[in-house]
Protein backbone atom coordinates (compact mmCIF):
# COMPACT_ATOMS: atom_id res chain seq x y z
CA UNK A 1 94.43 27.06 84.43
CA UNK A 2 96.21 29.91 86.48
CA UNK A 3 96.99 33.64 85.36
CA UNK A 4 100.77 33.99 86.28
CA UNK A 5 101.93 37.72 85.78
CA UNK A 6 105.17 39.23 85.24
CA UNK A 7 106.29 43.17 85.77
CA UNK A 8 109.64 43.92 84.87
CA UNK A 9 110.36 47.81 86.08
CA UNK A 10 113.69 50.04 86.66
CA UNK A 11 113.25 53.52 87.99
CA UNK A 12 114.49 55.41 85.69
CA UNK A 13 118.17 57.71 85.79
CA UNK A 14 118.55 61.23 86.33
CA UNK A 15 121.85 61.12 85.17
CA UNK A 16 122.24 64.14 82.53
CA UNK A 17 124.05 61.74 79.55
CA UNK A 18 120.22 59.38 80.23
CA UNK A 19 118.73 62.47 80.07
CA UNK A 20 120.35 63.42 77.27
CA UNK A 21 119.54 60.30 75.35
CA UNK A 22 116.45 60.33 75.74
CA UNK A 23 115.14 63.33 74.51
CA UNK A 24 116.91 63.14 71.78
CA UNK A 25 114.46 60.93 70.38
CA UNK A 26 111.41 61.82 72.97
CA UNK A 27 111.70 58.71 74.85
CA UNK A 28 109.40 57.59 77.26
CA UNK A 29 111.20 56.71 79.56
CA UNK A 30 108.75 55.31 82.14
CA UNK A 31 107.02 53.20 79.89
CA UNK A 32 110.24 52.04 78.30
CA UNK A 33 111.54 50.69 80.94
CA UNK A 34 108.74 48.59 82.07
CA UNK A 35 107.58 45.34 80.81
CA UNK A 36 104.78 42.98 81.70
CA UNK A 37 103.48 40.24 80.79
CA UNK A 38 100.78 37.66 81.53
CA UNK A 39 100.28 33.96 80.96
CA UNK A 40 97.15 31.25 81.62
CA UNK A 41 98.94 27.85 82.49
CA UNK A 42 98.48 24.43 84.00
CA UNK A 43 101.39 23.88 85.87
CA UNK A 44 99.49 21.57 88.68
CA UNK A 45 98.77 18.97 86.30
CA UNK A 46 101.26 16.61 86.52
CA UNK A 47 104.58 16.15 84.24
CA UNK A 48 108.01 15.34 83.74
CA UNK A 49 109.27 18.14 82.02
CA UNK A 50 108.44 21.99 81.76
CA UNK A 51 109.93 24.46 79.83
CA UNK A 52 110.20 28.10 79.67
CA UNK A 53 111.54 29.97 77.11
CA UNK A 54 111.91 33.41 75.77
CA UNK A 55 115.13 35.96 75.18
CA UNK A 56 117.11 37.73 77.74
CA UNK A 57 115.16 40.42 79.91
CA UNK A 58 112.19 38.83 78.96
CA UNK A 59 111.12 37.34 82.05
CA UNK A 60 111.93 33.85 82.45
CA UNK A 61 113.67 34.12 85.81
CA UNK A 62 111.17 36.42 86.95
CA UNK A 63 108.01 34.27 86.20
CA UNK A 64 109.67 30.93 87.97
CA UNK A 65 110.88 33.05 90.99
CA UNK A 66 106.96 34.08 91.25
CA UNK A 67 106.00 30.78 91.14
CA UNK A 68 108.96 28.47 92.37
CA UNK A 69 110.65 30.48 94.81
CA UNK A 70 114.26 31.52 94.28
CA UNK A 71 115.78 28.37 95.23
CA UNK A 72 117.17 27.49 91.53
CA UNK A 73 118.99 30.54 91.66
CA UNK A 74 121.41 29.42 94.63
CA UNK A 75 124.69 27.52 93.79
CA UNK A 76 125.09 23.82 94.87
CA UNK A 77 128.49 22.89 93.66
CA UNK A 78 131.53 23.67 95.09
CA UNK A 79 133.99 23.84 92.48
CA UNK A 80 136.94 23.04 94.46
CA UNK A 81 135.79 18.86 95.04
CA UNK A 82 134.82 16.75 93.18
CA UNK A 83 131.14 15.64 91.87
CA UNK A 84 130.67 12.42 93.39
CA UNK A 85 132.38 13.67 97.10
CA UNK A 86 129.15 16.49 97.27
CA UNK A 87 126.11 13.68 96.42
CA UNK A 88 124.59 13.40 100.09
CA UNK A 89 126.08 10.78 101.81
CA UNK A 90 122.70 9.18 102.59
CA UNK A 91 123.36 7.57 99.14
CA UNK A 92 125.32 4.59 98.89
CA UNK A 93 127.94 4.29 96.41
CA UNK A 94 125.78 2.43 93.91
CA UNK A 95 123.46 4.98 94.15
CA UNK A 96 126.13 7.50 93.15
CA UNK A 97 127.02 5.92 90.55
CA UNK A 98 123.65 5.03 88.58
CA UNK A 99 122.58 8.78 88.94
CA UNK A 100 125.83 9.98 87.54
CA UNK A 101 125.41 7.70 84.52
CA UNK A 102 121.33 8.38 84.14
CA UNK A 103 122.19 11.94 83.48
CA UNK A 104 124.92 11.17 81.41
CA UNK A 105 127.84 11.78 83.15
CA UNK A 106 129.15 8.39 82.71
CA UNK A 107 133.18 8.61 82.51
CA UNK A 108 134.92 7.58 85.80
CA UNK A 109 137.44 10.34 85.65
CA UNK A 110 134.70 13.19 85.57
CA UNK A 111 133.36 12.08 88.65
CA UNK A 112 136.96 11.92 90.73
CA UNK A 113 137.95 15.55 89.06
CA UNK A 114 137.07 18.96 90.19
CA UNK A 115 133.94 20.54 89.32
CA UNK A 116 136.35 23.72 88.22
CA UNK A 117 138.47 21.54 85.86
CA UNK A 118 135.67 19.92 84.08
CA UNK A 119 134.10 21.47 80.78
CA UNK A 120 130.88 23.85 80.63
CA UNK A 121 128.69 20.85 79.19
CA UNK A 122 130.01 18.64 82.56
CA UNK A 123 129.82 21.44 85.01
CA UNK A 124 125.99 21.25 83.73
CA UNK A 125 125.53 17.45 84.10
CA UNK A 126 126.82 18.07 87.62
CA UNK A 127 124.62 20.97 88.48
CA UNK A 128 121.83 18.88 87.81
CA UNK A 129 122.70 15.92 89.29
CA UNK A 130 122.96 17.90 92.47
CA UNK A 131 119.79 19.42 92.57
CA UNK A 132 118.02 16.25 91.52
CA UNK A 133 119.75 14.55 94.15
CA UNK A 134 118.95 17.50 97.07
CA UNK A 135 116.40 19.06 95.92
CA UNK A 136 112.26 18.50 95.73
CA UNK A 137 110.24 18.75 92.98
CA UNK A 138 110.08 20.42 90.35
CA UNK A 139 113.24 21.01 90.41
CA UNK A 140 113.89 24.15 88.43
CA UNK A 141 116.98 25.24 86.40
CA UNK A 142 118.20 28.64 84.87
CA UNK A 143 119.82 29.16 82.16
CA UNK A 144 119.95 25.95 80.43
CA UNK A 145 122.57 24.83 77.47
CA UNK A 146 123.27 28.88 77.70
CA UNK A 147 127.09 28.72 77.27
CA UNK A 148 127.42 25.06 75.56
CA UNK A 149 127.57 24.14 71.96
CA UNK A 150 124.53 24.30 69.98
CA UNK A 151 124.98 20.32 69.15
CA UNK A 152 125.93 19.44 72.73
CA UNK A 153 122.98 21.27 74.11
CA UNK A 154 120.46 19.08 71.97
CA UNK A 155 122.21 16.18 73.27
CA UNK A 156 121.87 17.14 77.38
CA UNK A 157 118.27 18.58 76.94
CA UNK A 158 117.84 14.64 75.82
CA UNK A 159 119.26 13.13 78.36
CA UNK A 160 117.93 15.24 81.16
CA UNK A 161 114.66 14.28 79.74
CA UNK A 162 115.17 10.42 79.79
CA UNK A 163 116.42 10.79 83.06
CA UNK A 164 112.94 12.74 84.19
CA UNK A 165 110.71 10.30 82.74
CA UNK A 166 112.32 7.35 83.48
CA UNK A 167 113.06 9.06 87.11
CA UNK A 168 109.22 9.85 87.46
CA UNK A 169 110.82 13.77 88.45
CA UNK A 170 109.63 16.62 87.61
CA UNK A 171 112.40 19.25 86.17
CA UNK A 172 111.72 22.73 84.96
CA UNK A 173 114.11 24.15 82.64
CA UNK A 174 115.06 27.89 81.81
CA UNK A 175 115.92 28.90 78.49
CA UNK A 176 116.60 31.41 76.30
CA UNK A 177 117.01 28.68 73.11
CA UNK A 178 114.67 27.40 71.11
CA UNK A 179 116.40 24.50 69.59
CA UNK A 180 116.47 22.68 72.68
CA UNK A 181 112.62 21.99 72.57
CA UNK A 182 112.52 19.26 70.05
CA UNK A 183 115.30 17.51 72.12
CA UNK A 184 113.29 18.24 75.37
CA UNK A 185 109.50 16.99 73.86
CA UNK A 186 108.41 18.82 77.16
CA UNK A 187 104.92 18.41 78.89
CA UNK A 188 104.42 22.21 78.12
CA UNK A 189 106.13 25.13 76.86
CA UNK A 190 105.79 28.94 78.49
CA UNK A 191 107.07 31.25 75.80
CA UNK A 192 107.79 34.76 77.56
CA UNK A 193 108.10 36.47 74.03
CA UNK A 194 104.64 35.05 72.79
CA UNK A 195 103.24 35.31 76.24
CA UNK A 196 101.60 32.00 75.42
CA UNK A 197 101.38 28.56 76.93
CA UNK A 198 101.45 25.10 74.90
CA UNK A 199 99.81 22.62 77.26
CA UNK A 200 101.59 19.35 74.49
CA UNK A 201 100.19 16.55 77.18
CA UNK A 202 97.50 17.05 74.82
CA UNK A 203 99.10 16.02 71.65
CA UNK A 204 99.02 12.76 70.65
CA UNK A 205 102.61 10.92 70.52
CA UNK A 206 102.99 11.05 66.69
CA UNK A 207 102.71 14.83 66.94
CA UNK A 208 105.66 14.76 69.62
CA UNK A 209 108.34 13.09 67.41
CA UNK A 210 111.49 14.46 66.95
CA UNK A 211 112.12 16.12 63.51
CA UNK A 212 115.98 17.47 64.38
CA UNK A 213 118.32 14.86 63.97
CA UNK A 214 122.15 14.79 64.27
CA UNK A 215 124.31 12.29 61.57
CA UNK A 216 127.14 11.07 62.93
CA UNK A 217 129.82 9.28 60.68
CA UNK A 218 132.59 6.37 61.95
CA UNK A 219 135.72 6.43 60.01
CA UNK A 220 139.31 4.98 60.52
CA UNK A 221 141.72 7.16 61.98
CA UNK A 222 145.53 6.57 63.70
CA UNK A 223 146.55 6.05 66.52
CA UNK A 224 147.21 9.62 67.54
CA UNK A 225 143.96 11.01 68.17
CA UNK A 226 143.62 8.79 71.25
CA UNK A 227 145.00 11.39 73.17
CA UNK A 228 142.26 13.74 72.97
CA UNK A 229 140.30 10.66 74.24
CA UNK A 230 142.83 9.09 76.92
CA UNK A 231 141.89 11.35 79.95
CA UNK A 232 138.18 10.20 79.82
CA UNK A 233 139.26 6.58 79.91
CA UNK A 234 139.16 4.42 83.15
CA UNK A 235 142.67 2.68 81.81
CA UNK A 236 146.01 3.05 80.47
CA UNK A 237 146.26 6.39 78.27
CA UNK A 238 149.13 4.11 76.19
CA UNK A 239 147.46 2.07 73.42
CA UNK A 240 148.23 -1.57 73.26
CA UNK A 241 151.17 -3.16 71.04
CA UNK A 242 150.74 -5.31 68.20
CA UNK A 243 148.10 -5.06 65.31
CA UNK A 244 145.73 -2.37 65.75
CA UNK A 245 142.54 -1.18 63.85
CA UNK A 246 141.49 2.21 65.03
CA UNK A 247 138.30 4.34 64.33
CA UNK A 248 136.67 7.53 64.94
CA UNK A 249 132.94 9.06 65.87
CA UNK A 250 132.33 12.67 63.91
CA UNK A 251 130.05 14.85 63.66
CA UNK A 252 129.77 17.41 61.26
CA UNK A 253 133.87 16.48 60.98
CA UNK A 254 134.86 17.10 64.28
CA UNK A 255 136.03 13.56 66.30
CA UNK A 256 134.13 13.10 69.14
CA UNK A 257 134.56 9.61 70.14
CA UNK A 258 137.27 6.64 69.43
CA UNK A 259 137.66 3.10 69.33
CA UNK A 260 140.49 0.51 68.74
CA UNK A 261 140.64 -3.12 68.19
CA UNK A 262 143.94 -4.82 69.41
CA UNK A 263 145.08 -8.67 68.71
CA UNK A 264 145.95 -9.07 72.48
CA UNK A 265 147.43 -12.53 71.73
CA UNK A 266 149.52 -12.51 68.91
CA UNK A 267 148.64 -15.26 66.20
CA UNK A 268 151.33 -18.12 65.35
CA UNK A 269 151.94 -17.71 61.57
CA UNK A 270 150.70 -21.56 61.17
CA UNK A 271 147.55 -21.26 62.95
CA UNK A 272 144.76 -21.44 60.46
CA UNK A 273 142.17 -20.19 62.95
CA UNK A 274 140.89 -16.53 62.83
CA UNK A 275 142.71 -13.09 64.12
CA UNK A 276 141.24 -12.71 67.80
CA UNK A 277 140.75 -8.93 67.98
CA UNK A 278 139.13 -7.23 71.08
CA UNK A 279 137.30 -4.40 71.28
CA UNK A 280 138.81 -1.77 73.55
CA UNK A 281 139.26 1.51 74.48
CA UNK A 282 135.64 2.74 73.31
CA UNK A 283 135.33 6.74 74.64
CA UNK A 284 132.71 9.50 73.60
CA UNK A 285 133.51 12.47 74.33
CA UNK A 286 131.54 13.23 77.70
CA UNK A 287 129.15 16.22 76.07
CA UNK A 288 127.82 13.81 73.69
CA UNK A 289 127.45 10.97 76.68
CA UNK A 290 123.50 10.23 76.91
CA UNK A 291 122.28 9.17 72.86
CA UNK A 292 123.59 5.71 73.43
CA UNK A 293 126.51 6.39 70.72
CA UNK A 294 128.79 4.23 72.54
CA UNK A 295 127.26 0.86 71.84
CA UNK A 296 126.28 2.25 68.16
CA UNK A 297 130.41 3.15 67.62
CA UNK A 298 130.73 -0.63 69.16
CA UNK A 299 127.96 -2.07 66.52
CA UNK A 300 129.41 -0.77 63.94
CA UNK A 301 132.90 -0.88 63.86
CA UNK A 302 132.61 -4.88 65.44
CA UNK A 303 130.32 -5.35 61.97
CA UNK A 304 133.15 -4.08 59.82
CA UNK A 305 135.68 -6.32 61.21
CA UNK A 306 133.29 -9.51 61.30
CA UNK A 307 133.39 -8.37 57.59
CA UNK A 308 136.86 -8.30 57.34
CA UNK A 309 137.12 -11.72 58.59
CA UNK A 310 138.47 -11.34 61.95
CA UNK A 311 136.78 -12.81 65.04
CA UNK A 312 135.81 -9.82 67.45
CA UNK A 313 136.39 -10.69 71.35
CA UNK A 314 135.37 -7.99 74.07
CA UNK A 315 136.77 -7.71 77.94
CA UNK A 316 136.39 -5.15 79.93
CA UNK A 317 135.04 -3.81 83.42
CA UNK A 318 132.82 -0.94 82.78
CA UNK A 319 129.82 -1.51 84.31
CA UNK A 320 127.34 0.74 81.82
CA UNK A 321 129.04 -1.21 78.72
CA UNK A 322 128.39 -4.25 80.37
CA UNK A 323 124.80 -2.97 80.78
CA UNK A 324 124.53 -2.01 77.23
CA UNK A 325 126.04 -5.07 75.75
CA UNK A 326 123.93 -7.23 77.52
CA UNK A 327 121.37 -6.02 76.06
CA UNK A 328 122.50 -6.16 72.83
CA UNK A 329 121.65 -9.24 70.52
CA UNK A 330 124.51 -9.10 68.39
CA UNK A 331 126.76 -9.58 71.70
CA UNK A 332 126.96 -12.83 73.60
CA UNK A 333 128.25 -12.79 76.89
CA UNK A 334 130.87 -15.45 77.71
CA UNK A 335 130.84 -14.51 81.96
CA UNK A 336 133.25 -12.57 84.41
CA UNK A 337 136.69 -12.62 85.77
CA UNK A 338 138.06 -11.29 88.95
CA UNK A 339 141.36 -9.79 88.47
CA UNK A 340 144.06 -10.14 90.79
CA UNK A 341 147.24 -8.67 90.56
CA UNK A 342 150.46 -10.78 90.39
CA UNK A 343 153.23 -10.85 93.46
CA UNK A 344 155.34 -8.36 93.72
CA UNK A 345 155.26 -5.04 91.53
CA UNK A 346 154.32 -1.51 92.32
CA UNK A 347 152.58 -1.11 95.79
CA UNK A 348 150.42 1.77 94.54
CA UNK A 349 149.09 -0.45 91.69
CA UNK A 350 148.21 -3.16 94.16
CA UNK A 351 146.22 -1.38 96.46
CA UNK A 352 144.87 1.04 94.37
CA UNK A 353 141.01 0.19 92.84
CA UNK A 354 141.82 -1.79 89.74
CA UNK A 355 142.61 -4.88 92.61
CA UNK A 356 139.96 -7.97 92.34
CA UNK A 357 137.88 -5.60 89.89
CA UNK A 358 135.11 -7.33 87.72
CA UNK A 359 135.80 -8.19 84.32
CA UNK A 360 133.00 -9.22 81.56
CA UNK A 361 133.79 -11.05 78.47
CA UNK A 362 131.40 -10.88 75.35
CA UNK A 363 132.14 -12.40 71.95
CA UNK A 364 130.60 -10.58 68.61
CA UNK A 365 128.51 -12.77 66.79
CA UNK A 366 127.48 -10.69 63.94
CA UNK A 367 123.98 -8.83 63.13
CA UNK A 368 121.02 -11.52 63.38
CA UNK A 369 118.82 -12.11 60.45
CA UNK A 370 115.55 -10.02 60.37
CA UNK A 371 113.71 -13.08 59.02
CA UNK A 372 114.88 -15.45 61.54
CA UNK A 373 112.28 -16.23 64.36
């Protein structure tokens, strides 16, 4: 254990309106205006996540600049490119691309877009993508979930968690919330207001369990809500023609995530065999990226159908999906296709990425039976 200490001071103003103020009430102004604090911690130990917590002015930014330098407080994104032009080119694109999804910045358009045109929760993904990726550890960060929604911030203090542990990194976070800490489960907890330390290495895993949970509901919806969801899509922001199922991800009523299921062969009126319908156009919305929802919207929409009697087909080339459906018992894979684009047609379109991509086909085959060996 180490005493860290903290002294927060302003000289104070001669101006006569401060003055003024303050002998109105016979404030001390001296001793108002300074705060200190002191803390015993183990911060050489080692572990994944750290976090400090405490109001605004209370010392948070103070204490890690004592102990971490002042590093975290320097900018590493430039807003005017885009996230996955400023990893370090050291790291190939693969690379790129399995960090971006680990911290749960998964959509293919987020990566391509500006840092300035992507939303407060994204900006965040990036910022610590960046310093995980150019940075040592422990890699410290101020200011955490401070301007995102209460809901989305449990959701990124989860994923940047996963990512540490499964990452073996070390990641100190700055906060001045303290609902982020059941989403977090850090290794320890400095709270400035308490001027305490929580060493919870020592806890035993049962005492570590989550109590704050979210409940998410699928529903049907129309058509028209897919174009809150297009621009996070890697394809077509039209919907396919034909028959079309389409439902939604809420939480606490708001839509946050979408799903369709389109007959992409229509069925000749005298075939007795079942509708083919394939799963498609599956999108969270990119703040809740990082709880796995996408393959639980899959699940359970792909259940209802089986229900309904139709036989549930999947193709697509999204390589996390793929990931996630592979590992998926209810999912069996059926192997890949390399697309290649007709003579003739658009020259854009037939030099642009989507030429000889990967494609993966999986069939739903229904929830197994529990009893079954």
């Amino acid at each position: 254990m180490q005493n860290y200490r903290v002294t927060l001071e302003q000289a104070p103003s001669n101006t006569f309106r401060c003055i003024k103020a303050a002998n109105s009430v016979d404030l001390d102004l001296k001793s108002k205006l300074k705060h200190e604090f002191s803390v015993d911690a183990d911060l050489d130990s080692k572990f994944n996540v750290g976090l400090i917590v405490g109001a605004s002015g209370s010392g948070k930014s103070t204490l890690a600049r004592s102990i971490f330098g002042d590093a975290f407080e320097r900018p590493v994104l430039d807003s005017d490119r885009s996230i996955i032009d400023q990893l370090p080119e050291s790291l190939s694109y693969d690379d790129c691309a399995n960090l971006l999804n680990a911290i749960g910045l998964s959509q293919v358009p987020c990566w391509v877009r500006n840092v300035s045109t992507l939303s407060n929760g994204q900006r965040a993904r990036a910022d610590c993508i960046m310093r995980m990726a150019t940075m040592n550890d422990p890699i410290v960060i101020d200011e955490w979930t401070s301007v995102v929604d209460r809901n989305v911030a449990r959701v990124m203090s989860h994923t940047i968690q996963k990512f540490a542990r499964r990452s073996s990194r070390s990641v100190i976070l700055l906060s001045c919330h303290y609902d982020v800490l059941d989403w977090l489960d850090p290794d320890w907890v400095i709270d400035c207001n308490k001027e305490t330390f929580i060493d919870r290495r020592l806890l035993q895993r049962h005492e570590r369990e989550r109590v704050d949970k979210l409940q998410f509901e699928v529903r049907s919806v129309d058509g028209q809500s897919w174009k809150r969801f297009s621009k996070y899509h890697y394809l077509s922001a039209l919907l396919p023609g034909g028959l079309n199922f389409y439902f939604g991800l809420f939480l606490n009523g708001e839509q946050i995530g979408f799903q369709a299921y389109s007959e992409y062969v229509p069925r000749h009126i005298e075939r007795k065999n079942k509708i083919i319908l394939h799963s498609n156009r599956v999108v969270v919305h990119p703040d809740y990226v990082g709880l796995g929802l996408g393959m639980k919207l899959v699940d359970a929409t792909a259940r209802e159908m089986h229900q309904r009697g139709f036989r549930i087909m999947a193709k697509f080339s999204s390589i996390p999906m793929f990931k996630s459906r592979s590992k998926n018992p209810n999912w069996v894979f059926l192997g890949s296709d390399c697309f290649t684009p007709p003579a003739g047609g658009n020259m854009i379109r037939k030099t642009s990425f989507r030429q000889q991509v990967q494609f993966f086909r999986f069939e739903y085959r229904g929830e197994r039976d529990p009893s079954a060996v």
